[in-house]
Structures are given as structure tokens and as C-alpha cells.
C-alpha atoms as a PDB file:
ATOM      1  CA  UNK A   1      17.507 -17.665   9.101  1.00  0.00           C
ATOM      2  CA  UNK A   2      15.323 -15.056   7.662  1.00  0.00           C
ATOM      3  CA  UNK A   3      14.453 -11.565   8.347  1.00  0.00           C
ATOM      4  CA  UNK A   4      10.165 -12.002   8.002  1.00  0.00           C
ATOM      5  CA  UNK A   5       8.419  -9.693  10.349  1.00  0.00           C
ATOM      6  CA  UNK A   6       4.668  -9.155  10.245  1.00  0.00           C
ATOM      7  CA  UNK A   7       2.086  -6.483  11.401  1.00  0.00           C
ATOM      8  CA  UNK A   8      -1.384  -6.196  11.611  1.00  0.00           C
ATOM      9  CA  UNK A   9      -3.652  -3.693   9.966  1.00  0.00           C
ATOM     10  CA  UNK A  10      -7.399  -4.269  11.193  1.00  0.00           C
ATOM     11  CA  UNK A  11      -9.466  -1.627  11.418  1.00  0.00           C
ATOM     12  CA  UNK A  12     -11.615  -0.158  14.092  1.00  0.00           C
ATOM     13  CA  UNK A  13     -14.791  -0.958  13.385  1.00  0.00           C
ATOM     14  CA  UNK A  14     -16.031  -2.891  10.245  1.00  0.00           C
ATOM     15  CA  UNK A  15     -18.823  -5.001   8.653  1.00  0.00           C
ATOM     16  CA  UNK A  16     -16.768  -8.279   8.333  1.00  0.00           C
ATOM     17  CA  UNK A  17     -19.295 -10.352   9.778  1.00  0.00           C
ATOM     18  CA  UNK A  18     -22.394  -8.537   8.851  1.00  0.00           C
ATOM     19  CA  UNK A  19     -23.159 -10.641   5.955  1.00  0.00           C
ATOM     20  CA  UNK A  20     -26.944 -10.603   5.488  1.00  0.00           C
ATOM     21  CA  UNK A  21     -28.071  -8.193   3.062  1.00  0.00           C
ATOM     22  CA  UNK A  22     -30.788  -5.994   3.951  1.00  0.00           C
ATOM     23  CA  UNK A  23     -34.083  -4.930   2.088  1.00  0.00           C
ATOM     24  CA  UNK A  24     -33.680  -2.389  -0.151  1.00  0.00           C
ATOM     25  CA  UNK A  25     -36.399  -0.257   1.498  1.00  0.00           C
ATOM     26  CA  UNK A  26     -34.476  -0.471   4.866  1.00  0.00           C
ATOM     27  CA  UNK A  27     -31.363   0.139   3.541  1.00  0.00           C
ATOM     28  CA  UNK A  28     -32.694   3.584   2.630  1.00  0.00           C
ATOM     29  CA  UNK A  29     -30.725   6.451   4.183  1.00  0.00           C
ATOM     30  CA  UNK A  30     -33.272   8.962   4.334  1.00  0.00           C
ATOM     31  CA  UNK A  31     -35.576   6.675   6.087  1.00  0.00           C
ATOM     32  CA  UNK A  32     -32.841   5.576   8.822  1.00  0.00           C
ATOM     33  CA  UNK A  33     -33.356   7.361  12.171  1.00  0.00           C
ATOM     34  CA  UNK A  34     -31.510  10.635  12.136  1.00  0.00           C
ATOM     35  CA  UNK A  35     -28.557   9.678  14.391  1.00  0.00           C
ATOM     36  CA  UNK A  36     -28.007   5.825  12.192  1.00  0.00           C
ATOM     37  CA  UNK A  37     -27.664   8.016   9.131  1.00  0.00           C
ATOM     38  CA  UNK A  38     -23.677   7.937   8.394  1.00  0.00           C
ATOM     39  CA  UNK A  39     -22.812  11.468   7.898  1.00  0.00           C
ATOM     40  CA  UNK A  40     -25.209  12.717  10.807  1.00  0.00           C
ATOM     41  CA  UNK A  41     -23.356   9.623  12.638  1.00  0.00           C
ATOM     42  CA  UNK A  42     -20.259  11.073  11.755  1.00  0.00           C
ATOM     43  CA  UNK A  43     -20.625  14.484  12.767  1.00  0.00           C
ATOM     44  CA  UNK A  44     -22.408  13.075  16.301  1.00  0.00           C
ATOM     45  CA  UNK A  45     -20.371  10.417  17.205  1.00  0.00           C
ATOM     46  CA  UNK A  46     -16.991  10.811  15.256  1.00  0.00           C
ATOM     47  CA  UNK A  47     -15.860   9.140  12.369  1.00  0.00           C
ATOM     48  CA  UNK A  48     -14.285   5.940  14.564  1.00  0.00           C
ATOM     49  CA  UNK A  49     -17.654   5.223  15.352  1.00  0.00           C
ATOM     50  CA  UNK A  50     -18.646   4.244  11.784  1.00  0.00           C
ATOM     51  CA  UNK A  51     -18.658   1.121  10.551  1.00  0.00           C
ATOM     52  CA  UNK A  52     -16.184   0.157   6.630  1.00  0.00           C
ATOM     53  CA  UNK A  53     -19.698   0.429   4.683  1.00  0.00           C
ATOM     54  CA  UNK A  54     -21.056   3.373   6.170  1.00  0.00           C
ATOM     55  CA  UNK A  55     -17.518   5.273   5.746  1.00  0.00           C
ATOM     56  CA  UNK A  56     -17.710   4.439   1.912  1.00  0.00           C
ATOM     57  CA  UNK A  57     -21.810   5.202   1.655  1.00  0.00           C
ATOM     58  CA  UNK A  58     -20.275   8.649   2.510  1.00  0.00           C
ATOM     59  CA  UNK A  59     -17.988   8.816  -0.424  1.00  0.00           C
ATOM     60  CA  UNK A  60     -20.399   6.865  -3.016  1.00  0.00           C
ATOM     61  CA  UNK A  61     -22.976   9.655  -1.726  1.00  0.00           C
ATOM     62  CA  UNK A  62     -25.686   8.486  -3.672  1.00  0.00           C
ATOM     63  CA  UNK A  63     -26.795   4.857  -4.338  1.00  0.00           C
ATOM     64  CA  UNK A  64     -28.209   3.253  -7.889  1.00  0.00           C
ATOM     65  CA  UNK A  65     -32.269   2.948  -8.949  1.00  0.00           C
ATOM     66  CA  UNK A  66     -31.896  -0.854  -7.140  1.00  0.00           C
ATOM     67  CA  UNK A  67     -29.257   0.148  -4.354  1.00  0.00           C
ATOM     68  CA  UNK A  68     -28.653   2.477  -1.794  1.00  0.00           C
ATOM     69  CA  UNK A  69     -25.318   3.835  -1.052  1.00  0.00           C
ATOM     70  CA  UNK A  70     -25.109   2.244   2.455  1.00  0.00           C
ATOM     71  CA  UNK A  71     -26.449  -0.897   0.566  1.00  0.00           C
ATOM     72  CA  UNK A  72     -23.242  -0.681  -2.012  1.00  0.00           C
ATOM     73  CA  UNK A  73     -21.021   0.001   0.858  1.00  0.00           C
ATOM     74  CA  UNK A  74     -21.981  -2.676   2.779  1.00  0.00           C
ATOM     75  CA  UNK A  75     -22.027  -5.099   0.119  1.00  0.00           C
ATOM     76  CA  UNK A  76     -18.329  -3.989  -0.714  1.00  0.00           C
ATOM     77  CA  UNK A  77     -16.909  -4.566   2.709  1.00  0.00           C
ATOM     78  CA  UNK A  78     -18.654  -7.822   4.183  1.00  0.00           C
ATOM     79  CA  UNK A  79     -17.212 -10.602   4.641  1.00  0.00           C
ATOM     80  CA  UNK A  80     -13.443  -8.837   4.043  1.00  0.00           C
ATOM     81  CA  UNK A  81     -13.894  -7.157   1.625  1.00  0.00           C
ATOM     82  CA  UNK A  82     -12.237  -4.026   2.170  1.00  0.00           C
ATOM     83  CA  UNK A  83      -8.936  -5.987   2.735  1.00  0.00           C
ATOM     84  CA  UNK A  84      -9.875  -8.905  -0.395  1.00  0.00           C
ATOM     85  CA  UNK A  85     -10.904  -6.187  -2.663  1.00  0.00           C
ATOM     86  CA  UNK A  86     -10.987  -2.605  -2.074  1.00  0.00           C
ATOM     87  CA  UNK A  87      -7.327  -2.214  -0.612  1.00  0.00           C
ATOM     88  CA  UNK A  88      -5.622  -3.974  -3.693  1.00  0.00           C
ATOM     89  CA  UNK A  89      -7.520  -1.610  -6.655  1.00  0.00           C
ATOM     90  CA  UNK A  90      -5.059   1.059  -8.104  1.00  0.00           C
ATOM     91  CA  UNK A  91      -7.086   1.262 -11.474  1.00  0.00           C
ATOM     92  CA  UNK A  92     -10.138   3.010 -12.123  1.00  0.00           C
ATOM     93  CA  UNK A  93     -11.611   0.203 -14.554  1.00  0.00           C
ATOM     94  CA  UNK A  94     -11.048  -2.380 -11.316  1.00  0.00           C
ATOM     95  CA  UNK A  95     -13.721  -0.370  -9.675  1.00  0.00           C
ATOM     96  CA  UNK A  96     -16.183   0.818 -12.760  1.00  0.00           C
ATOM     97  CA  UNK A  97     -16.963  -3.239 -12.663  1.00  0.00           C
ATOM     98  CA  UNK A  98     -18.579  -3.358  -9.312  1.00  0.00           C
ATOM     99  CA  UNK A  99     -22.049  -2.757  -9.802  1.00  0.00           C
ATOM    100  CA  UNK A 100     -22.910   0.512  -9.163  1.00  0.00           C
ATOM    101  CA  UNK A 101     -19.689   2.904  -9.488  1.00  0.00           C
ATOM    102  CA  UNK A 102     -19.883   4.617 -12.548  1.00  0.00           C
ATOM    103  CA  UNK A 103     -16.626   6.400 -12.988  1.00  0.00           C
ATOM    104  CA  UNK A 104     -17.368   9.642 -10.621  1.00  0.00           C
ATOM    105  CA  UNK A 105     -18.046   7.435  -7.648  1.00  0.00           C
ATOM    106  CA  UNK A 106     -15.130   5.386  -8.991  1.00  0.00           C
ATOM    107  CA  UNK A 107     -12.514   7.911  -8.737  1.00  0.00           C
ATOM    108  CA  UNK A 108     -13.697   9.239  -5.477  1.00  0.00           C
ATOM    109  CA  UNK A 109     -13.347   5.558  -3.552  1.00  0.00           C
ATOM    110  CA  UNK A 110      -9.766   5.458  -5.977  1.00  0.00           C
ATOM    111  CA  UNK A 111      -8.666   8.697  -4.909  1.00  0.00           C
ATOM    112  CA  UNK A 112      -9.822   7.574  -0.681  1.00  0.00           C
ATOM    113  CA  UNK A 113      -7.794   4.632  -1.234  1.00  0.00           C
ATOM    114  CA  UNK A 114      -4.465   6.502  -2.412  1.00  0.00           C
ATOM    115  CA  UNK A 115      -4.629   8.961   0.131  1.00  0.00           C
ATOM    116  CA  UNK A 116      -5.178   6.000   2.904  1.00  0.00           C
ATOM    117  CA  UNK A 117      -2.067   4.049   1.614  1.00  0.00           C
ATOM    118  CA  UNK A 118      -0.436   7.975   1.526  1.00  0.00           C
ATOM    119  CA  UNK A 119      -1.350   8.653   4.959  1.00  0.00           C
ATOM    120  CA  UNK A 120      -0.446   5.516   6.382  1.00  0.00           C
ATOM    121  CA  UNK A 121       3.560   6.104   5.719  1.00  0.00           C
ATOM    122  CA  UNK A 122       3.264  10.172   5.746  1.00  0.00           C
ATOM    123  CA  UNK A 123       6.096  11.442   7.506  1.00  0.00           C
ATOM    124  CA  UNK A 124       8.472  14.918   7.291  1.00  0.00           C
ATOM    125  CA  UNK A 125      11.110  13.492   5.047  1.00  0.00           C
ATOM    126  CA  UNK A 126      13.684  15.125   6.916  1.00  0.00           C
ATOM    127  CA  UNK A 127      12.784  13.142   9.820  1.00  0.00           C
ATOM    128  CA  UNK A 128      12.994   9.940   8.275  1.00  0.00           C
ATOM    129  CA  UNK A 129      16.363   8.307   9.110  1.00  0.00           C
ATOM    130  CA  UNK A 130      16.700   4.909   7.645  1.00  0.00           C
ATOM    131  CA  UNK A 131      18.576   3.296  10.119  1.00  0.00           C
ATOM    132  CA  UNK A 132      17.058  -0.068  10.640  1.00  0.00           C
ATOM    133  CA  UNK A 133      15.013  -2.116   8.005  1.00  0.00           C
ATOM    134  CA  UNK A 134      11.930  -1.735  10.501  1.00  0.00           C
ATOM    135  CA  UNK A 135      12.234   1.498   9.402  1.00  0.00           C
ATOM    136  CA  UNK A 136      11.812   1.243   5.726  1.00  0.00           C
ATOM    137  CA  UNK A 137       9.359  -1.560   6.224  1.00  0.00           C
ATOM    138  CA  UNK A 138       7.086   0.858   7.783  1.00  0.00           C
ATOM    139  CA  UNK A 139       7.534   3.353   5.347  1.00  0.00           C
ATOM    140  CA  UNK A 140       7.300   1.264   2.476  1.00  0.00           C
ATOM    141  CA  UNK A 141       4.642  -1.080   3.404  1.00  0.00           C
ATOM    142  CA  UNK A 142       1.013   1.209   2.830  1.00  0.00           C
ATOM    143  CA  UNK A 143       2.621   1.593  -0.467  1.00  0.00           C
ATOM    144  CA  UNK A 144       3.587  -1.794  -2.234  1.00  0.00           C
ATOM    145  CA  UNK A 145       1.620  -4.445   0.271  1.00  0.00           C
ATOM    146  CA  UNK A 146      -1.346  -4.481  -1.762  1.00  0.00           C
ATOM    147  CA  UNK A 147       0.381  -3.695  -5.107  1.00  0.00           C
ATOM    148  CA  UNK A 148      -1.166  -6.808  -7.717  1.00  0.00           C
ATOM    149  CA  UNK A 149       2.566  -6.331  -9.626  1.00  0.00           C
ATOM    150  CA  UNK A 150       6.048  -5.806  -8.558  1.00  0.00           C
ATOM    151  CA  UNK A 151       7.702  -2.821  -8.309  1.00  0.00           C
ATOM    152  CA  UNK A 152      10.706  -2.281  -7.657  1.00  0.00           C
ATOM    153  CA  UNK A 153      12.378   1.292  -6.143  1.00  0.00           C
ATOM    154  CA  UNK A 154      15.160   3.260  -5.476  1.00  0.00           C
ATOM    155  CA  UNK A 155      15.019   5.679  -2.187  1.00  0.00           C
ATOM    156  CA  UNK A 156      18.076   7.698  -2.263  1.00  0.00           C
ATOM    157  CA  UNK A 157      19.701   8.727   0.837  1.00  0.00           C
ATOM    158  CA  UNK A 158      22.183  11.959   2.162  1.00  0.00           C
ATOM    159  CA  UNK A 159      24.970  11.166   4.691  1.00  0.00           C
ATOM    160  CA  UNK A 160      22.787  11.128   7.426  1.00  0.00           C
ATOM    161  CA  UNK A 161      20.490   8.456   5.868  1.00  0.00           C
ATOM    162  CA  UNK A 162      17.786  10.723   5.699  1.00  0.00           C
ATOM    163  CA  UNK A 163      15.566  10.530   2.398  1.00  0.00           C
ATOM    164  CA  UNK A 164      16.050  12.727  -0.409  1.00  0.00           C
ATOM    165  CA  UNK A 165      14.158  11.164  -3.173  1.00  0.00           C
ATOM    166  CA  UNK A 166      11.846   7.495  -4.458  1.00  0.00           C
ATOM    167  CA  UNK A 167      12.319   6.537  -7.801  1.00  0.00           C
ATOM    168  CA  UNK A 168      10.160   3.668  -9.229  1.00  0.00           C
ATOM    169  CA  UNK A 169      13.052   1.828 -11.803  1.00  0.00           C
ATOM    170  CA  UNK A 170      10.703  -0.498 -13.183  1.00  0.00           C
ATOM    171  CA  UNK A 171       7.043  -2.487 -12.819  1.00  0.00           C
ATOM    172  CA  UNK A 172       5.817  -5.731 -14.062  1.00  0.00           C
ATOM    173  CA  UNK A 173       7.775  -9.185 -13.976  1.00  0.00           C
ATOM    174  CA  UNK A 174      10.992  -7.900 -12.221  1.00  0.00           C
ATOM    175  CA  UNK A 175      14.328 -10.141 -13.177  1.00  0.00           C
ATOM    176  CA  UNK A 176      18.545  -9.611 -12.883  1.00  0.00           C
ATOM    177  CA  UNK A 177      17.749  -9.737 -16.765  1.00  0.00           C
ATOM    178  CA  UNK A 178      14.800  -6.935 -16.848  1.00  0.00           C
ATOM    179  CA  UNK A 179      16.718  -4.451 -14.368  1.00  0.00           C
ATOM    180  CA  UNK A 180      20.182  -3.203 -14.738  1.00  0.00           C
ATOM    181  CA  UNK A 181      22.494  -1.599 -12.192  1.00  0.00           C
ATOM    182  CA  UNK A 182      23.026   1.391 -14.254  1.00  0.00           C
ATOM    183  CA  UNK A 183      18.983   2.161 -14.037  1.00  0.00           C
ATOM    184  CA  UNK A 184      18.414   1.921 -10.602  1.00  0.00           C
ATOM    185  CA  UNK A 185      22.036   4.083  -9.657  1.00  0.00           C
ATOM    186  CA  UNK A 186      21.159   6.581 -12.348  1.00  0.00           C
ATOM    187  CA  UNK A 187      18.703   8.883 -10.407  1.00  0.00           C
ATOM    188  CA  UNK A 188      20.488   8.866  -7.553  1.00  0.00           C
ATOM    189  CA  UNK A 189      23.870   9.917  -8.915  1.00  0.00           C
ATOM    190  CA  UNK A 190      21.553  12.577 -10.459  1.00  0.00           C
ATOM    191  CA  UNK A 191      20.120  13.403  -6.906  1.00  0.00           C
ATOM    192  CA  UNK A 192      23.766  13.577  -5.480  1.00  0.00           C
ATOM    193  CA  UNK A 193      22.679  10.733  -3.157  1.00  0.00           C
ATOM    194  CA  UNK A 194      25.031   9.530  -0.817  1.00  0.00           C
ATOM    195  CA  UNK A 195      23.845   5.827  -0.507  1.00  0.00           C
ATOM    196  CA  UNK A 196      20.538   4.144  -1.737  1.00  0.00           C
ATOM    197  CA  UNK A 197      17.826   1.488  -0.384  1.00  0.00           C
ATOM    198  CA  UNK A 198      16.388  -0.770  -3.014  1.00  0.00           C
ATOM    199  CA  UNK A 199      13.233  -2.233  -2.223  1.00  0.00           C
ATOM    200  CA  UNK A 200      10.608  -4.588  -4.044  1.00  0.00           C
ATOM    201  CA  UNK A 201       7.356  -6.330  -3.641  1.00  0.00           C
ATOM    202  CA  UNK A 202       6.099  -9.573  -4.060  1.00  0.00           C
ATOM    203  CA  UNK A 203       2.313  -9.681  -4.778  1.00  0.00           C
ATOM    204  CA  UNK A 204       1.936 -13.468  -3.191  1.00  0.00           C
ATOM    205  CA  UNK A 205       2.585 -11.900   0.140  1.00  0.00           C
ATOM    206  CA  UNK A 206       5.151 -14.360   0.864  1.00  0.00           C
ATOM    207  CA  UNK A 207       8.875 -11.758   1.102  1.00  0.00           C
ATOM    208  CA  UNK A 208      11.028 -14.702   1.258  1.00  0.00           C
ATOM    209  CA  UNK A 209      13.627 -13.686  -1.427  1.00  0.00           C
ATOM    210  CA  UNK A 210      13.921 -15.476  -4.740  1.00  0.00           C
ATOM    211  CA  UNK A 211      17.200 -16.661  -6.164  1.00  0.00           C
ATOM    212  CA  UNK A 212      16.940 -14.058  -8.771  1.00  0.00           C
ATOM    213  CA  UNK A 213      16.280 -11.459  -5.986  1.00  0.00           C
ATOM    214  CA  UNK A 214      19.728 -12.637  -4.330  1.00  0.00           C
ATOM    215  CA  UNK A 215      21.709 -12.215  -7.499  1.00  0.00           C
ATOM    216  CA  UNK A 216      20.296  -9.141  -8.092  1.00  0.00           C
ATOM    217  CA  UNK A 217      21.223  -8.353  -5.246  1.00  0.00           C
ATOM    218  CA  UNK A 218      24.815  -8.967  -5.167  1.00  0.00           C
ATOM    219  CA  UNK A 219      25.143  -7.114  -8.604  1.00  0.00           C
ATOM    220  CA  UNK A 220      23.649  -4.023  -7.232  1.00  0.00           C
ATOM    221  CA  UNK A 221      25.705  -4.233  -4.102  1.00  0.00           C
ATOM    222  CA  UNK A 222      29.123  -4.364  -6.251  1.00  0.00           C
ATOM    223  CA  UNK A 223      28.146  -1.914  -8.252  1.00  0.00           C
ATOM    224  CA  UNK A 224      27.297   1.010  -5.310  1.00  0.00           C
ATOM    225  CA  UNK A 225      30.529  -0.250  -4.030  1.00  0.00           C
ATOM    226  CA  UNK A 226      32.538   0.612  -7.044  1.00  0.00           C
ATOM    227  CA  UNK A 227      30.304   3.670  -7.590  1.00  0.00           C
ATOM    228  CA  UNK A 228      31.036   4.642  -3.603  1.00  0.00           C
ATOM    229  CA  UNK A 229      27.427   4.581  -2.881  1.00  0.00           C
ATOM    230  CA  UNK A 230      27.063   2.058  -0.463  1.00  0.00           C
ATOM    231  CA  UNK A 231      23.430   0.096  -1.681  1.00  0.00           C
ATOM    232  CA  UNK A 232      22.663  -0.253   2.303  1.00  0.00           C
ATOM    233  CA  UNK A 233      19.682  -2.420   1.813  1.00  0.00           C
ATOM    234  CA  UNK A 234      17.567  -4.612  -0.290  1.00  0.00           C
ATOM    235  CA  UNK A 235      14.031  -4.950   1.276  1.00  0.00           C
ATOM    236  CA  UNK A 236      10.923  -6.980  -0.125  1.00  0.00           C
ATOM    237  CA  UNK A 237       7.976  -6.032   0.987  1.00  0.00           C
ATOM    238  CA  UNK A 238       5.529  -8.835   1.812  1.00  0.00           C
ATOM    239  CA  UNK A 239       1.313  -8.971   3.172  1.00  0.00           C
ATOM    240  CA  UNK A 240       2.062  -6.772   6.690  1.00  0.00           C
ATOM    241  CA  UNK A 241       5.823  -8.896   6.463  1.00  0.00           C
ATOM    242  CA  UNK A 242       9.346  -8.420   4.802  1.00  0.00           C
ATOM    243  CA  UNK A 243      12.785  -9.543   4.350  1.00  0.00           C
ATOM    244  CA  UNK A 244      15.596  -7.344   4.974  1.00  0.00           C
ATOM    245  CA  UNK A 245      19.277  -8.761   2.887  1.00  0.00           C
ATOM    246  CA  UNK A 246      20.999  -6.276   5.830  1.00  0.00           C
ATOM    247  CA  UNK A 247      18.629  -7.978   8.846  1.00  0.00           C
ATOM    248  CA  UNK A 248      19.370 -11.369   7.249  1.00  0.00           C
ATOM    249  CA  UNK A 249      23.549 -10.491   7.315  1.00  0.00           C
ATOM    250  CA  UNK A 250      22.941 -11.901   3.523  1.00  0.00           C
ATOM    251  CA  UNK A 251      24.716  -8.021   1.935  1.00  0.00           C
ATOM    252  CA  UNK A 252      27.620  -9.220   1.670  1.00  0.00           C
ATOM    253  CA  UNK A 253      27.326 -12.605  -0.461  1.00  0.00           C
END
């Protein structure tokens, strides 16, 4: 018996099965008809109407001596590729590799990506109220479901379960050994929390806790009760799934 819940995140429109590559010369903007050009598109016809490429041509601006900027942005986003490679880049050198993004146009797809995984969970924080594990799932899941390492975070909570703070406690190869109780309670006793939710990733996409994820657990869980800050929640954070210890009735071990 295990809490795993999944969701889907497609987008509107994309170029996932436009796979043939176009001339150069007719991948031109400037020599596209007036209302096929993306920002004129954009302005015309709204911005659901454009296609994954077209809505990064827009931010690349300007294409390369060999390659357009529609070109690029096509190339980027067939055949998946704004799930398989865009959505997972957090680092600027991921992106200076691809052919064509020098650091400028780098750091404006970087900075498109961020706010995307921003806006996906943006919410008044004195209207969250983590009450359920769906809840923190959603909130937590534009953040670490692409993440390539684990992270592992504290949200600290007033009496009313509403968020007051998210502290990252540690990144990298996450272990009972690597994170200690005192680490991840320390910000919120500075915070004046009144309980926490821990929460983690795991990069394979599969949330289906680990053994060392359970005994973690159950340290962090005696220690909020000794502390009287009731840990109300461990949740891993899966590809669009995750495991909840409280869903799972596996809290109190």
C-alpha cells in the first residue's frame, strides 16, 4: 500500500511530432508571412496559439550565421524535447552547450524556465494550508520534479498549517548519515514554527521511499515529537507522482 499519485503536465500546443528540419532559407523569420512570424503571431492570435519552438524563437530573439531562431527553437523542442531537455536544466553551462546559446540567450531561456517552475506553484502564502499531502504535492512538484539531484527541504508551518518559511537543509546524495535532525529542526525553531513538512526528491522519478528514507524518517518524527513540533509529513516528490509517509499511515513506525 503506497501513497503514488500522478499528474500530467502537457502543454497546449507543441512541436513533438514535427520532426523534419526545415531549410535554413525557410526557416527565416523575416521571410515568413507576416501573421506565421511568432511575435506578430503572438500579438494576433495570443500566446496559446504558438507552438514550444516558436515561444522560445521569441526569447532566443535572434538565431546564429547557420540557424535561425525559430530553427534553434524548433530543433530544441521536437521530438520532446522541452520535457527530455529543457525542463530539467538549472545551470547555465547545461544550456551554453546547445549549439547556438551563447550565454545571453542562455540566461534568458534559464531565467523562462525558473519563472515557469515559479509560476506553476505561485500561490499567497497565507492561503496555503497544508492540510492534505495533495496539497504539498502540488506545491512542491514545479519545483523538485525535474531537479537532476536530491534535495531535500524543510517548509515550516504556524498553528493553522499555513506556510511561514522553505528551507533547503541539504543537496546531493541525501542519507540518515548525511542529514541530521538538528539541521533540518534548526530553522524552524528559529522561525518560531509550530510544526514542519519535510519533503525530498528522487531524480529517477520513481517516489517509492527507500529504506534509508523510512529511517530517516522515523528519526525526524521522534525528534519533532520531543521538540513539540509535530514533523506532520514526509513527502517525496516523484515525475508528476509522490509518496506521502502521512497518506501511506507509515508516520508512526
Amino acid at each position: 500500500m503506497t501513497a503514488l499519485k500522478g499528474g500530467t503536465y502537457g502543454p497546449g500546443h507543441s512541436d513533438f511530432c514535427n520532426t523534419k528540419a526545415s531549410n535554413t532559407k525557410e526557416e527565416l523569420i523575416k521571410d515568413l508571412p507576416p501573421e506565421e512570424r511568432p511575435r506578430e503571431k503572438l500579438i494576433t492570435r495570443g500566446v496559446g496559439a504558438l507552438t514550444d519552438g516558436e515561444l522560445l524563437a521569441i526569447l532566443l530573439r535572434t538565431g546564429t550565421a547557420s540557424q535561425s531562431a525559430l530553427a534553434i527553437g524548433r530543433e530544441l523542442t521536437q521530438d520532446g524535447g522541452l520535457y527530455k531537455r529543457l525542463a530539467r536544466m538549472s545551470r547555465i553551462e547545461e544550456l551554453t552547450q546547445i549549439r547556438g546559446l551563447g550565454q545571453a540567450k542562455a540566461a534568458t531561456v534559464l531565467a523562462a524556465l525558473e519563472l515557469g517552475r515559479r509560476l506553476a506553484s505561485a500561490r499567497p502564502l497565507d492561503k496555503l494550508h497544508f492540510g492534505d499531502p495533495e496539497e504539498v504535492a502540488a506545491y512542491l512538484m514545479p519545483r523538485l520534479r525535474y531537479a537532476t539531484k536530491e534535495q531535500f527541504l524543510v517548509m515550516m508551518l504556524d498553528t493553522k498549517n499555513r506556510i511561514i518559511g522553505v528551507e533547503i537543509i541539504a543537496e546531493g546524495g541525501l542519507s540518515n548519515t548525511t542529514l541530521h535532525p538538528r539541521d533540518v529542526f534548526r530553522p524552524a525553531i528559529l522561525q518560531h514554527a509550530s510544526a514542519i513538512v519535510v519533503a525530498h526528491n528522487h531524480p529517477s522519478g520513481d517516489p517509492s521511499p527507500s529504506e534509508e528514507d523510512t529511517e530517516l524518517t522515523k528519526q525526524l518524527f521522534a525528534a519533532g515529537q520531543v521538540l513539540s513540533m509535530p514533523m506532520l509529513d514526509h513527502v517525496i516528490i516523484g515525475d508528476g507522482a509522490y509518496y506521502s509517509f502521512q497518506e501511506a499511515g507509515a508516520l508512526k513506525i
